[in-house]
C-alpha atoms as a PDB file:
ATOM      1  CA  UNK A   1      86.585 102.921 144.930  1.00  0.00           C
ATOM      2  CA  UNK A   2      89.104 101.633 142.260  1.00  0.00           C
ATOM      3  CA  UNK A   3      92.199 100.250 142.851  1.00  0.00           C
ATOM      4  CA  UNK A   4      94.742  99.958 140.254  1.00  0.00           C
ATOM      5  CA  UNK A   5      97.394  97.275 141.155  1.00  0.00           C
ATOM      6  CA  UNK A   6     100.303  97.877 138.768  1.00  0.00           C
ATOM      7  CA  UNK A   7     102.743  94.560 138.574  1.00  0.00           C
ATOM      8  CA  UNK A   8     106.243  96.371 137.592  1.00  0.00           C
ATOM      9  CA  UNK A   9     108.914  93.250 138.324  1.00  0.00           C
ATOM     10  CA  UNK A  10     108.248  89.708 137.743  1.00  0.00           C
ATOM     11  CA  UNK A  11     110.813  86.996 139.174  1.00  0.00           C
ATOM     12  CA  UNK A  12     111.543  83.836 139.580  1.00  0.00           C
ATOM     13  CA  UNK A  13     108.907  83.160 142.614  1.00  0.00           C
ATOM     14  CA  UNK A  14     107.603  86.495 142.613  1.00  0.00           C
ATOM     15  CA  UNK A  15     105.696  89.396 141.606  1.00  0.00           C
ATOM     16  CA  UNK A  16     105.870  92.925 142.823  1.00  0.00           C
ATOM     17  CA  UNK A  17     103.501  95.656 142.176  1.00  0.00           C
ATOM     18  CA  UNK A  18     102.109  98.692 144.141  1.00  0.00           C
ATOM     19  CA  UNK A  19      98.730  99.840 144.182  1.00  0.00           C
ATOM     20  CA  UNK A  20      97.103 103.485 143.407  1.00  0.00           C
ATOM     21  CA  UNK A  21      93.866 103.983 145.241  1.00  0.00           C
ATOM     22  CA  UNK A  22      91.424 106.363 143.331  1.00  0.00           C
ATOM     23  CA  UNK A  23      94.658 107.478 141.791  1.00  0.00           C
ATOM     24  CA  UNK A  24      97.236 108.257 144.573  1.00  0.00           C
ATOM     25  CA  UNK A  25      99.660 105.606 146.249  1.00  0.00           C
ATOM     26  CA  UNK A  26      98.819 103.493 148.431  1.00  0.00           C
ATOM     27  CA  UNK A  27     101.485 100.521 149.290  1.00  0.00           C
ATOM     28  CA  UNK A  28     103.599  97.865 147.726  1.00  0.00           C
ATOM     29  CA  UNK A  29     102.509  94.424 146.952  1.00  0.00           C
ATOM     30  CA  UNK A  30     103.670  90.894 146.604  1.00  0.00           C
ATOM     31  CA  UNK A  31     102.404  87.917 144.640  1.00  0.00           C
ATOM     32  CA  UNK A  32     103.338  84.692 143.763  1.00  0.00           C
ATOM     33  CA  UNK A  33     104.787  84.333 139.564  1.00  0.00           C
ATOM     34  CA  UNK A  34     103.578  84.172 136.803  1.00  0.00           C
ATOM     35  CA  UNK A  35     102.784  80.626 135.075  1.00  0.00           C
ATOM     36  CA  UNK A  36     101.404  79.921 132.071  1.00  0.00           C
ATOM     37  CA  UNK A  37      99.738  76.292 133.611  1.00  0.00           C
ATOM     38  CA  UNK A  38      98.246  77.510 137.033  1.00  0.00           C
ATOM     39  CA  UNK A  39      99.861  75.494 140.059  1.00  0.00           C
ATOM     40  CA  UNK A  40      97.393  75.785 142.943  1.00  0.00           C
ATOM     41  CA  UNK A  41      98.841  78.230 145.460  1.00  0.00           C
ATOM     42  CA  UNK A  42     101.900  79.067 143.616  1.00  0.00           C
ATOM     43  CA  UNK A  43     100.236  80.874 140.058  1.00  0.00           C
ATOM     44  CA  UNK A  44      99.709  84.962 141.130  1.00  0.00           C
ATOM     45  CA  UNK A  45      95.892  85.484 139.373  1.00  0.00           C
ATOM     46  CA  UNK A  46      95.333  86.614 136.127  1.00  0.00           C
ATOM     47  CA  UNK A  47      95.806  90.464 134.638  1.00  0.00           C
ATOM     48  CA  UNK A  48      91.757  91.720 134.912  1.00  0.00           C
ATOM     49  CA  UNK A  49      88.773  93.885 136.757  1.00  0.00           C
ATOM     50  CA  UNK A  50      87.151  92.201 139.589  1.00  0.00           C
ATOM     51  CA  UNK A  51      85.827  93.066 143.086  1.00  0.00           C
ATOM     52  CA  UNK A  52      86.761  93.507 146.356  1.00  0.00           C
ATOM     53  CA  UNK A  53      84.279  91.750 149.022  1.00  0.00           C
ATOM     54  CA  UNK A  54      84.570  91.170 153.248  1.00  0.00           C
ATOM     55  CA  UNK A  55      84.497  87.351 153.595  1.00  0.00           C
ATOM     56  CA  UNK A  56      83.423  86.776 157.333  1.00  0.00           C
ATOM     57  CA  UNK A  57      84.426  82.770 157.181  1.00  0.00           C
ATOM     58  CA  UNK A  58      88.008  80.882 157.074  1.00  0.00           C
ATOM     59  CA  UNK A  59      91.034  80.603 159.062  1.00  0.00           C
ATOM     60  CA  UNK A  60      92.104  83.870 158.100  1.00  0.00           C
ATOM     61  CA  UNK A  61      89.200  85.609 159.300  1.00  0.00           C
ATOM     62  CA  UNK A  62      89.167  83.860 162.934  1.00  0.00           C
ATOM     63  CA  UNK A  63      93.283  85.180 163.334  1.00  0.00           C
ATOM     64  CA  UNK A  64      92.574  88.648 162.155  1.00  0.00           C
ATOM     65  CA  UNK A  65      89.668  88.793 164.184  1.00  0.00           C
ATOM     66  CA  UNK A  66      91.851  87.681 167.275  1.00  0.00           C
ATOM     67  CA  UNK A  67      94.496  89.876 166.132  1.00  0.00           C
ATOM     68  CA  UNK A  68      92.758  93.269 165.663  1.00  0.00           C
ATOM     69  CA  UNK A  69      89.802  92.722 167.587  1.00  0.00           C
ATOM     70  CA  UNK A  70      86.017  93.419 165.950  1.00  0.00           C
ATOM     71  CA  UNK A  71      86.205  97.365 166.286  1.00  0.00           C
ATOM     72  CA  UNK A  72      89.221  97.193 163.901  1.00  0.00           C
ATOM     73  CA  UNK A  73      88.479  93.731 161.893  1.00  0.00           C
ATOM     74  CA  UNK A  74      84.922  93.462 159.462  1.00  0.00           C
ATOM     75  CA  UNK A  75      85.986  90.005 157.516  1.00  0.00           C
ATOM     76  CA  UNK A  76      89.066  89.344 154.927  1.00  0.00           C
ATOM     77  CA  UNK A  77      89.288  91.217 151.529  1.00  0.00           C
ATOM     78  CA  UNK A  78      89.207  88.527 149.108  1.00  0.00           C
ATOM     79  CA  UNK A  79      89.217  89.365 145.357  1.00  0.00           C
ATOM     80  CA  UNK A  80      86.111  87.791 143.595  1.00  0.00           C
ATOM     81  CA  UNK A  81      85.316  86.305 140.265  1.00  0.00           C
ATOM     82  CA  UNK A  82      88.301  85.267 139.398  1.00  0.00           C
ATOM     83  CA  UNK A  83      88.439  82.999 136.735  1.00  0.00           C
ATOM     84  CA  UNK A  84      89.512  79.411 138.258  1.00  0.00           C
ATOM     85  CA  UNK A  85      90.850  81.193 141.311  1.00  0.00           C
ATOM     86  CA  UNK A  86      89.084  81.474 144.628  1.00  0.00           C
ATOM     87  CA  UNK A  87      89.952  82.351 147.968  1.00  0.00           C
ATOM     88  CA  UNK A  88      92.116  85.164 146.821  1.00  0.00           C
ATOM     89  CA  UNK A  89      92.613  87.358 149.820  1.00  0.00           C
ATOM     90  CA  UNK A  90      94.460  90.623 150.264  1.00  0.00           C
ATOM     91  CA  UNK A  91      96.416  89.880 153.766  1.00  0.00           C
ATOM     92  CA  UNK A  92      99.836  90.576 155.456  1.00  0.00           C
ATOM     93  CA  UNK A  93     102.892  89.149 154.561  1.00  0.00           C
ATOM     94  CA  UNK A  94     106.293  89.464 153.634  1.00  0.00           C
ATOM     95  CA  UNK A  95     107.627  86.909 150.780  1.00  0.00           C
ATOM     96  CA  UNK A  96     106.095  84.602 148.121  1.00  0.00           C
ATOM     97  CA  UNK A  97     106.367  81.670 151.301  1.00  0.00           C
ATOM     98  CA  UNK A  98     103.615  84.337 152.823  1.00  0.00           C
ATOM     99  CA  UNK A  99     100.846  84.005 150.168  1.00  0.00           C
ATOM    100  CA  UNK A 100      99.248  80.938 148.017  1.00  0.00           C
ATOM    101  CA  UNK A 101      98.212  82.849 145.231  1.00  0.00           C
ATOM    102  CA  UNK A 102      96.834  85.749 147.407  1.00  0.00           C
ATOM    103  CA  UNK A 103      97.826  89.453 147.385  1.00  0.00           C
ATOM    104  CA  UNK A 104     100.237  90.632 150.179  1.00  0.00           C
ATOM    105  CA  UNK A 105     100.761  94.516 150.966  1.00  0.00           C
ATOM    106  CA  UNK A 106     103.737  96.212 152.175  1.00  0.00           C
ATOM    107  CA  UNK A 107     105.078  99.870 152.731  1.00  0.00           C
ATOM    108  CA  UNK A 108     108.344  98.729 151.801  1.00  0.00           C
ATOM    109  CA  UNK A 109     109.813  96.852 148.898  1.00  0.00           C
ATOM    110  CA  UNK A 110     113.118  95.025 147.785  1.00  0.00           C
ATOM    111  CA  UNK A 111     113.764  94.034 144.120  1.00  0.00           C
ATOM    112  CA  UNK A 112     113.557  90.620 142.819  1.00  0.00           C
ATOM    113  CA  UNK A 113     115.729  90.876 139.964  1.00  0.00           C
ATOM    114  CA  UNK A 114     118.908  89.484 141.459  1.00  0.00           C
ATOM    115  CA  UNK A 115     116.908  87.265 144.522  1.00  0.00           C
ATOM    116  CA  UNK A 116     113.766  86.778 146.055  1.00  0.00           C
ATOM    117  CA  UNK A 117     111.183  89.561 146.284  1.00  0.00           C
ATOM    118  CA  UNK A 118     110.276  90.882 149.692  1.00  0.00           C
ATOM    119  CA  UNK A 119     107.866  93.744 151.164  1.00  0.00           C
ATOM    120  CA  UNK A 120     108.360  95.321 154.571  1.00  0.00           C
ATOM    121  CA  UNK A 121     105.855  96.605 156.943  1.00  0.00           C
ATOM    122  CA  UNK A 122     102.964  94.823 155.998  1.00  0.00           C
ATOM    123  CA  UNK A 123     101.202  94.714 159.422  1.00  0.00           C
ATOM    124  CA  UNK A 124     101.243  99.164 159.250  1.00  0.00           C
ATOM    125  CA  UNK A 125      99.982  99.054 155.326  1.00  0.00           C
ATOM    126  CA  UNK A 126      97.387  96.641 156.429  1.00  0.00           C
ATOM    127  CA  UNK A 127      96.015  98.801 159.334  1.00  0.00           C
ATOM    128  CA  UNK A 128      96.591 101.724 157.698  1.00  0.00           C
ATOM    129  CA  UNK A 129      94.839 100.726 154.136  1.00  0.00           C
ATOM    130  CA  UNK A 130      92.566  97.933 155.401  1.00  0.00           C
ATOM    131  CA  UNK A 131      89.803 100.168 156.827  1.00  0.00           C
ATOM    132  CA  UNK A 132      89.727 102.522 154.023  1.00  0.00           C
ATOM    133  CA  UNK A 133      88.458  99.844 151.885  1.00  0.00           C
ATOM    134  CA  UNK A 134      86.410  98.497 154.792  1.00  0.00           C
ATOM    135  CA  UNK A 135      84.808 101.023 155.422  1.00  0.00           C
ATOM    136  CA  UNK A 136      83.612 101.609 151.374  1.00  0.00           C
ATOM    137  CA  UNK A 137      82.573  98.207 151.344  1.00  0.00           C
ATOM    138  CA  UNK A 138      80.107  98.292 154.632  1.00  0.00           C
ATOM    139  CA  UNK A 139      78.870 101.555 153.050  1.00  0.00           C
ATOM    140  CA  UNK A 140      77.331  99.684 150.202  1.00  0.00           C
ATOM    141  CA  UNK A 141      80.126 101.203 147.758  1.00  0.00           C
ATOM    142  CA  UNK A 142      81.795  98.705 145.027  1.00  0.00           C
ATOM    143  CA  UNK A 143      85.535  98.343 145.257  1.00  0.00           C
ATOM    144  CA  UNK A 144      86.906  97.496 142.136  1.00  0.00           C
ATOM    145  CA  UNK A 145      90.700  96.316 141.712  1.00  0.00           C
ATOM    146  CA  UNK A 146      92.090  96.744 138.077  1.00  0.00           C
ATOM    147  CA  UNK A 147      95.420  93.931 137.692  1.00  0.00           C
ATOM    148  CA  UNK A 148      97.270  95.095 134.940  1.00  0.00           C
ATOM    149  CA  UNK A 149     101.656  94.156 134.575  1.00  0.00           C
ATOM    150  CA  UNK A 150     103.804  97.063 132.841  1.00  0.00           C
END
């Protein structure tokens, strides 16, 4: 599985992007801005090709696993091998307050030219894109995410 995450407006305190999966839509997405010096849980990660891998540990793991229940929930998607980066997870959320350097997904999305960025709906992109990529990953399959800003 490849997803490309496309970043196509950088503010402020933001990033927005949407993500193609094996080539066809898939959601919005929210980061945190670009710096050149890397602030811990304020810098978005570096442009790149890493992998997608269930982390079955962490705070975030023990919510969604109270919040979805184990039929739904098989560990976080955190982005690995990130260069001076870790922890990155792909979660719900709706502004740059939401994330610390992780990826947030949305079906909705509001510019951040003239304010703050902001993605809607992130619970019903989560459920609806989270077990796709799930499911790839307990199948054995790699699940690659490209970052690349136009």
């Amino acid at each position: 599985m490849i997803i490309k995450h496309i970043r196509y407006s950088h503010g402020i305190d933001d990033t927005l992007g949407m993500w193609l999966i094996d080539g066809s839509f898939a959601c919005y997405t929210l980061e945190d801005e670009h710096r050149d010096v890397k602030v811990y849980a304020e810098t978005r990660i570096p442009e790149g090709v890493y992998e997608i891998k269930l982390r079955k540990h962490g705070g975030f793991h023990q919510r969604y696993l109270k919040k979805f229940g184990g039929d739904f929930h098989k560990g976080m998607l955190q982005v690995v091998g990130v260069p001076n980066f870790s922890d990155i997870l792909i979660h719900i959320g709706n502004t740059d307050e939401d994330t610390a350097g992780c990826i947030l997904i949305g079906e909705q999305s509001v510019q951040n030219v003239t304010g703050k960025g902001y993605i809607g709906n992130s619970t019903s992109a989560y459920k609806r894109i989270y077990p796709r990529i799930a499911k790839a990953l307990l199948k054995g399959q790699r699940v690659i995410i490209e970052i690349k800003s136009i």
